[in-house]
Each structure stands twice: as structure tokens, then as C-alpha cells.
N, C-alpha and C. Protein backbone atom coordinates (compact mmCIF):
# COMPACT_ATOMS: atom_id res chain seq x y z
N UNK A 1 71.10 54.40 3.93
CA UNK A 1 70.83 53.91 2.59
C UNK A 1 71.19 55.01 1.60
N UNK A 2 72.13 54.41 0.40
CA UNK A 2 72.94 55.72 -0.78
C UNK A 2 72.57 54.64 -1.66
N UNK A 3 72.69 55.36 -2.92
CA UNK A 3 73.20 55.08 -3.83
C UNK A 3 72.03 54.23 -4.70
N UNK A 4 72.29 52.99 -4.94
CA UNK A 4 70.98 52.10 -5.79
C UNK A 4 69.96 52.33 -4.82
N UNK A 5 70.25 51.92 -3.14
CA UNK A 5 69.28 51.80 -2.20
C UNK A 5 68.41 53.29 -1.48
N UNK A 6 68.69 54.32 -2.93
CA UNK A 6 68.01 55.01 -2.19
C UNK A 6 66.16 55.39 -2.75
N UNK A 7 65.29 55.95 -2.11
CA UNK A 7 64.04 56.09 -2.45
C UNK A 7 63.85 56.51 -3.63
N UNK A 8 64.50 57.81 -4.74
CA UNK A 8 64.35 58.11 -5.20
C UNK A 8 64.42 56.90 -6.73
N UNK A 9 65.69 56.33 -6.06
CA UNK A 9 66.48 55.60 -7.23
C UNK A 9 64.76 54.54 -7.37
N UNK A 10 64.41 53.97 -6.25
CA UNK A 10 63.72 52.84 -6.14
C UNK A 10 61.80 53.54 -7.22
N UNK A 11 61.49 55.05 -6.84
CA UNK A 11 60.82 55.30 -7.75
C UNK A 11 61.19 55.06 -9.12
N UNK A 12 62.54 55.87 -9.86
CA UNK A 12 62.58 55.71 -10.85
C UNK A 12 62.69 54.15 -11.34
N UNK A 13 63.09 52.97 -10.84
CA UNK A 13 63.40 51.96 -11.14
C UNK A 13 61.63 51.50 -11.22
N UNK A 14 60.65 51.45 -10.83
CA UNK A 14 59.42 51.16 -10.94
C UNK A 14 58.56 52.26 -11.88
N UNK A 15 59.18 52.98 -12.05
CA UNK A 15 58.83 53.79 -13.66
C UNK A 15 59.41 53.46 -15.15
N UNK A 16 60.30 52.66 -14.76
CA UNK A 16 61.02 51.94 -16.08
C UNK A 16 60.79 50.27 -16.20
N UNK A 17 60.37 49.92 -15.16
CA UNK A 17 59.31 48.53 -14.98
C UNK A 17 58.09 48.71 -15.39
N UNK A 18 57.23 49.82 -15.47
CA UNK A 18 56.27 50.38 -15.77
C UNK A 18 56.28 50.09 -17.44
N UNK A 19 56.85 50.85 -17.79
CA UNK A 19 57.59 51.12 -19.26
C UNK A 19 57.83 50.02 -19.67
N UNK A 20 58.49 49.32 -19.52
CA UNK A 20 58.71 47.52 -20.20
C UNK A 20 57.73 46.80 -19.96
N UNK A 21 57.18 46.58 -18.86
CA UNK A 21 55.41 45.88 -19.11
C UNK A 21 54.46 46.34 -20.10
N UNK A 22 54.64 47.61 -20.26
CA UNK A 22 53.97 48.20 -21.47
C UNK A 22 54.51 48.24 -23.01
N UNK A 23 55.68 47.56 -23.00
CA UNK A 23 56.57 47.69 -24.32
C UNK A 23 55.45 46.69 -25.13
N UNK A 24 55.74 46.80 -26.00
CA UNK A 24 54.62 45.98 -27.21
C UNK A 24 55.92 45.78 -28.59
N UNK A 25 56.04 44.97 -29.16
CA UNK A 25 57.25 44.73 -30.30
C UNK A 25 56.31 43.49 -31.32
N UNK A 26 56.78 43.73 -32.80
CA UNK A 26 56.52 42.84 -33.29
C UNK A 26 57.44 41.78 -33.61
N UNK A 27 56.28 40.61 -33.74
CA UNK A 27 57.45 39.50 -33.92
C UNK A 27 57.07 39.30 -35.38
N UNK A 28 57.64 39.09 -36.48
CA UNK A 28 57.84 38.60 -37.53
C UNK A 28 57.16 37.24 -37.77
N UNK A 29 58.14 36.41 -36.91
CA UNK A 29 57.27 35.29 -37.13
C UNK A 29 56.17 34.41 -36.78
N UNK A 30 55.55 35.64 -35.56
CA UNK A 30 54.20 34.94 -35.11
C UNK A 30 53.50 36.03 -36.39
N UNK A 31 53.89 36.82 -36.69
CA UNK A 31 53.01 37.58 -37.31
C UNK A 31 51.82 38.74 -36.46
N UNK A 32 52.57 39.07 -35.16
CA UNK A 32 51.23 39.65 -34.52
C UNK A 32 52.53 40.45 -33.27
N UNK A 33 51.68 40.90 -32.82
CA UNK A 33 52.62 41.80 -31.95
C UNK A 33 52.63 41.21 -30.13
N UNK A 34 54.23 41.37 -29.58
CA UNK A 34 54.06 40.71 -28.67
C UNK A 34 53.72 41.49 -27.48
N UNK A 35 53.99 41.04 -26.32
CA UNK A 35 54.21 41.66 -25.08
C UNK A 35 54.38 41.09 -24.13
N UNK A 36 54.88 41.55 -22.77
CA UNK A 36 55.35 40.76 -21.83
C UNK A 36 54.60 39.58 -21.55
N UNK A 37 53.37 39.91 -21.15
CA UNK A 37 52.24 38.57 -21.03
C UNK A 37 52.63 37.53 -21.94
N UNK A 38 53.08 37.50 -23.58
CA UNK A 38 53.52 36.62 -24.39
C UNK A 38 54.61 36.09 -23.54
N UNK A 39 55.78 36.50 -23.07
CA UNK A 39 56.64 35.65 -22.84
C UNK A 39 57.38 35.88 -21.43
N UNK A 40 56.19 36.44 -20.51
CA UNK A 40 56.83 35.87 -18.55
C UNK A 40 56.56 34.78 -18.34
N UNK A 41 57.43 34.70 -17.14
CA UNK A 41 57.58 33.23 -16.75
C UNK A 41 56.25 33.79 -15.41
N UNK A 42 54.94 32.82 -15.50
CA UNK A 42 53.88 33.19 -14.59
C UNK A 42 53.54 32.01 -13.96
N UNK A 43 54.13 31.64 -12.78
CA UNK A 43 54.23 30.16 -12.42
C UNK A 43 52.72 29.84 -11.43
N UNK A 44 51.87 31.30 -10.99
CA UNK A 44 50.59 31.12 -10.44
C UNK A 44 49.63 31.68 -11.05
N UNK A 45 50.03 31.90 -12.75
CA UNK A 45 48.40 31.37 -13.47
C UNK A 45 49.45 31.58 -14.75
N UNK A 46 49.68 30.09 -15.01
CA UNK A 46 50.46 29.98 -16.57
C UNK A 46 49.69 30.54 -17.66
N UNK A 47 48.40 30.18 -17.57
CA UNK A 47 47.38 29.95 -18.40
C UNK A 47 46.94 30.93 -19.20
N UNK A 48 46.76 32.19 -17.98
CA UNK A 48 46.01 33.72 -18.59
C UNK A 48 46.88 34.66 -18.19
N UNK A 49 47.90 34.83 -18.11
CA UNK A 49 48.81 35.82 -17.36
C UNK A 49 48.47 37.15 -17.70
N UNK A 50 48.84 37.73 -16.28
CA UNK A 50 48.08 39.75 -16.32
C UNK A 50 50.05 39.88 -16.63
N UNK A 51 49.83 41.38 -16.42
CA UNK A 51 51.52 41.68 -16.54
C UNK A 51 51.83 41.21 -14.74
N UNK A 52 50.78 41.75 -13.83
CA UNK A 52 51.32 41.55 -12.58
C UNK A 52 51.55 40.18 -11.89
N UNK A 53 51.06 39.02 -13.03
CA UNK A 53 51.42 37.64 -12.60
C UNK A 53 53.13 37.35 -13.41
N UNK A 54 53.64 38.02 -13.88
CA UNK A 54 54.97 37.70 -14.45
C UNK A 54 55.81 37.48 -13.42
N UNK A 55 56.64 36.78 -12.74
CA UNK A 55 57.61 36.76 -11.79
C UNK A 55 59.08 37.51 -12.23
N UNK A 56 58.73 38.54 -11.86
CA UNK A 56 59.74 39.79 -12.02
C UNK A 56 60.86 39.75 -10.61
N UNK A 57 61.91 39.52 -10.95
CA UNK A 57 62.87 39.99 -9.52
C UNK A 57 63.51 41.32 -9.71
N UNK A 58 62.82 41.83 -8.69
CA UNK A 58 63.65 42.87 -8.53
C UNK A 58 62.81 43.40 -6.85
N UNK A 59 64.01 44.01 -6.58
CA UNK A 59 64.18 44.57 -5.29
C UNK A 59 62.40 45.23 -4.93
N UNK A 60 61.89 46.21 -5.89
CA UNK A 60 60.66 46.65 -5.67
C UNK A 60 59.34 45.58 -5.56
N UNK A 61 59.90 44.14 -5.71
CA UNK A 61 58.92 43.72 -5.46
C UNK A 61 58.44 43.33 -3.49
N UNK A 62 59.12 43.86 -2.91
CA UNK A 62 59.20 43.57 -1.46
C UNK A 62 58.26 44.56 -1.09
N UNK A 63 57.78 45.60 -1.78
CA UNK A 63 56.74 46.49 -2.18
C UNK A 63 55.37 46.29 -2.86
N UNK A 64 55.64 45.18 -3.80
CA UNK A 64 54.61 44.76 -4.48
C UNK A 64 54.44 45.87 -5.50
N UNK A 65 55.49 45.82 -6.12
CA UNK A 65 55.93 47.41 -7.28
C UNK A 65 54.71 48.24 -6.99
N UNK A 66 54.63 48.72 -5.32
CA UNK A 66 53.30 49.52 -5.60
C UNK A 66 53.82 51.01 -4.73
N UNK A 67 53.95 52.20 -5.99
CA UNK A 67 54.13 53.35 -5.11
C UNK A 67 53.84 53.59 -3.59
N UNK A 68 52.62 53.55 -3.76
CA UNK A 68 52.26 54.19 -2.33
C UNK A 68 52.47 53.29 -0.92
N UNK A 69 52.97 51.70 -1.44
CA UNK A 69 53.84 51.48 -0.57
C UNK A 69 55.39 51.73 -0.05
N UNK A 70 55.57 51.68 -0.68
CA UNK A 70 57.25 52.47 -0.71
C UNK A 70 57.54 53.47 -0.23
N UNK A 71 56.07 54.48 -0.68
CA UNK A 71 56.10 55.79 0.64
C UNK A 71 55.50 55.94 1.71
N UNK A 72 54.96 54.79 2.54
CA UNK A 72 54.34 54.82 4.17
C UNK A 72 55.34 54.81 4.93
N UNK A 73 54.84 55.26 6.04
CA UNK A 73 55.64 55.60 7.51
C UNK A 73 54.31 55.50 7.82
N UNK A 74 54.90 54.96 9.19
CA UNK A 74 54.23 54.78 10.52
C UNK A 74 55.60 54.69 11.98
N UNK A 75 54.16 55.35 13.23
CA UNK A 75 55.10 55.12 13.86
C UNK A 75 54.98 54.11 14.78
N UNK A 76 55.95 53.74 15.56
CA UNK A 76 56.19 52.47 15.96
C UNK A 76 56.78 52.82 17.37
N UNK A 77 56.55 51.97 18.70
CA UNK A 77 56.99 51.55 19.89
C UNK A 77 57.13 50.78 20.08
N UNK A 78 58.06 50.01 20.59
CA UNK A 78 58.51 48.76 21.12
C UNK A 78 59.35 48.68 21.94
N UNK A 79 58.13 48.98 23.12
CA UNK A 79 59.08 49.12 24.35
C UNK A 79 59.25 50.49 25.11
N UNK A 80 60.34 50.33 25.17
CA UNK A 80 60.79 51.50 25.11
C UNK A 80 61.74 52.20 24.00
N UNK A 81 61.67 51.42 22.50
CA UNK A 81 62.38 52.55 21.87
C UNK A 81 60.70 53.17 20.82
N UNK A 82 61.44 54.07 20.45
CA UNK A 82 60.31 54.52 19.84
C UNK A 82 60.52 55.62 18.52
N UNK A 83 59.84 55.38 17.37
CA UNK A 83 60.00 56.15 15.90
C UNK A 83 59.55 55.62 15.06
N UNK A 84 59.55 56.63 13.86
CA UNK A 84 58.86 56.44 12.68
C UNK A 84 59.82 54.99 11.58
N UNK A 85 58.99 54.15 11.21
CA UNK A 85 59.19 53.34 10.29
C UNK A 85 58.82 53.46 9.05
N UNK A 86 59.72 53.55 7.94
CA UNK A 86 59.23 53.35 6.86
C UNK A 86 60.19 52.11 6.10
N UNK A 87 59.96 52.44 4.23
CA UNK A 87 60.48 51.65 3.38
C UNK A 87 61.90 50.69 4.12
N UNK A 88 62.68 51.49 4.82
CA UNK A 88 64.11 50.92 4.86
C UNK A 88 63.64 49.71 5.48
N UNK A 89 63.03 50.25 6.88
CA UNK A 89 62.82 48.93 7.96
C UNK A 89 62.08 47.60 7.28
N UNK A 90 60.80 47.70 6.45
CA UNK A 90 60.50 46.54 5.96
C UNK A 90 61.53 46.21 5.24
N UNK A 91 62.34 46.58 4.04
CA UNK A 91 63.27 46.17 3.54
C UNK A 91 64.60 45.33 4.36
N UNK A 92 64.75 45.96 5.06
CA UNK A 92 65.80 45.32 5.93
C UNK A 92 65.05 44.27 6.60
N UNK A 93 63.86 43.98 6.76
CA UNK A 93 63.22 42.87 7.54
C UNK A 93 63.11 42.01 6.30
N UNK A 94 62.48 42.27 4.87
CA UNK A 94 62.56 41.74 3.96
C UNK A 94 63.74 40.44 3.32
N UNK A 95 64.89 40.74 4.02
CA UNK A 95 65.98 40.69 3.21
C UNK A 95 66.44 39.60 3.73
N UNK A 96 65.99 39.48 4.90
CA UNK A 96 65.92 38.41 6.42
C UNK A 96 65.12 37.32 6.50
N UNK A 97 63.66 38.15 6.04
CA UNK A 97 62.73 37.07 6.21
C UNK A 97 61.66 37.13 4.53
N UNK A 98 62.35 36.82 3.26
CA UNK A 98 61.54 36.95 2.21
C UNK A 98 60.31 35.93 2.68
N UNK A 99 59.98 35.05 2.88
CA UNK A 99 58.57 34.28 2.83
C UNK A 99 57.57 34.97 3.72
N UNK A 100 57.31 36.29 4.46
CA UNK A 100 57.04 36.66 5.05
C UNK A 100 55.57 37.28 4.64
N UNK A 101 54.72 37.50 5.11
CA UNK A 101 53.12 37.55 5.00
C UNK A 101 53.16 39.04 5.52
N UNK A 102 53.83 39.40 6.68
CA UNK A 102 53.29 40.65 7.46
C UNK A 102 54.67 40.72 7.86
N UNK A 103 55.28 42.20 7.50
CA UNK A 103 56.44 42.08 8.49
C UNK A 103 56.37 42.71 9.84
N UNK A 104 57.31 42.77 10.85
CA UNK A 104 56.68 43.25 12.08
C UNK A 104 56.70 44.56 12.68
N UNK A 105 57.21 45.32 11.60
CA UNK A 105 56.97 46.85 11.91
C UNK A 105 55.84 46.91 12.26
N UNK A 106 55.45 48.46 12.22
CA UNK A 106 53.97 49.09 12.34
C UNK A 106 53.38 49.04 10.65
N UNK A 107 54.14 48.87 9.85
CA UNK A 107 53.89 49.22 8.49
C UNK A 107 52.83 48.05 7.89
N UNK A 108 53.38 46.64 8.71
CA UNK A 108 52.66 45.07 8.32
C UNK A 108 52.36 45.07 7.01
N UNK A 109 53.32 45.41 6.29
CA UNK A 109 53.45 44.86 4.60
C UNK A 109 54.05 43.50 4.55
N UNK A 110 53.42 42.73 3.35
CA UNK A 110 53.81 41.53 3.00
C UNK A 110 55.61 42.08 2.17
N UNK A 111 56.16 40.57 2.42
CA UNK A 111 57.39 40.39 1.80
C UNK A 111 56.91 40.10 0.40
N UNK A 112 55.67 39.33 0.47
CA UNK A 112 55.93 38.31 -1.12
C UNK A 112 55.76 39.40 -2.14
N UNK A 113 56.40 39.07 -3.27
CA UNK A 113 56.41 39.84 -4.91
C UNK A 113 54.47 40.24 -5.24
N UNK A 114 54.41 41.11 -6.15
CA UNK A 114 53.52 41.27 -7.15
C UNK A 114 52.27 39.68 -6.96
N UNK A 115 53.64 38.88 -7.84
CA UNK A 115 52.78 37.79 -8.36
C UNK A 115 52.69 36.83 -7.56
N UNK A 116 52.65 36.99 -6.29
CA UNK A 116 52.43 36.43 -5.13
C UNK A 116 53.44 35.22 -4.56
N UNK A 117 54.53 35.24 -5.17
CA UNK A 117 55.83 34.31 -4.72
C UNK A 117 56.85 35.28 -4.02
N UNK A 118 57.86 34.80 -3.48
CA UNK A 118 58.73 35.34 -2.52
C UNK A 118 59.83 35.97 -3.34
């Protein structure tokens, strides 16, 4: 993994997701100031939306834009092969199986997004 797909890139990209959930702008013609909650698309709670119910695509959500997932390892046997798993392997299982609850590393992170869709 280079380039977009690498760890570092994938921190900074959830520090600038960070940053735009938090952007705040006024609108003129509501007269009041907006923010993301004003206008994500939140298809599992239309009603009261947090920022983390917005259906955001992006790659970090196979993480659940959550640091300290992105940086686990564990290690893993199967069988007879044997080593440490981290970010790549769920990702690459991710990519295969998005509707996924638990993937089957040692790591058993969910596939689904943030806002709890795939």
C-alpha cells in the first residue's frame, strides 16, 4: 500500500473530515448560521442528525472515521500461516465484503460506515 492508500495519508484525510464537520458558515437567507447537520444526507435518523449520522463516503469509513481503529494490530493464526494484522487486511476484506458486521481477521472490526450503513 503507496500513495492515497497509505496510513499516514488515511490520518490526515480524517483530520480534514474532522475540520469540515466542524465548519459552521452563514447563510444569508436562513438568517442563522449553518452546519453540516443542516444539510447531510442522514438516512438513519433524518429527524435529529449528530454529525456522525451524516452518510459520508469515504474510504475511512471502513474504520468508522475512528483513529484508534486504523491503528490496531493483532496477531493472527490460521493454520498454519501466521502474523500480525492490521488496517490493510480489514481493508482489503472490506472492499470484498462491505455489508460486513465483523471481518474475519483477529482485528473483528465492522465494515459498516460511522452512520451505520455500508
Amino acid at each position: 500500500f503507496s500513495g492515497v492508500l497509505a496510513q499516514d495519508v488515511l490520518r490526515a484525510l480524517l483530520e480534514l473530515q474532522d475540520a469540515l464537520a466542524g465548519a459552521v458558515a452563514w447563510a444569508p437567507a436562513a438568517g442563522r448560521n449553518v452546519t453540516l447537520r443542516d444539510v447531510c444526507y442522514a438516512p438513519l435518523n433524518p429527524a435529529e442528525p449528530g454529525v456522525g449520522d451524516c452518510a459520508v463516503s469515504s474510504v475511512t469509513q471502513y474504520f468508522q472515521n475512528n483513529r484508534s481503529r486504523l491503528a490496531l494490530t493483532a496477531w493472527q493464526q490460521d493454520g498454519k500461516e501466521q502474523g500480525t494484522v492490521d488496517w490493510r487486511d480489514h481493508l482489503m476484506y472490506c472492499v470484498s465484503s462491505p455489508l460486513s458486521f465483523k471481518d474475519i481477521t483477529a482485528l473483528e472490526l465492522s465494515c459498516m460506515a460511522e452512520y451505520g450503513g455500508p
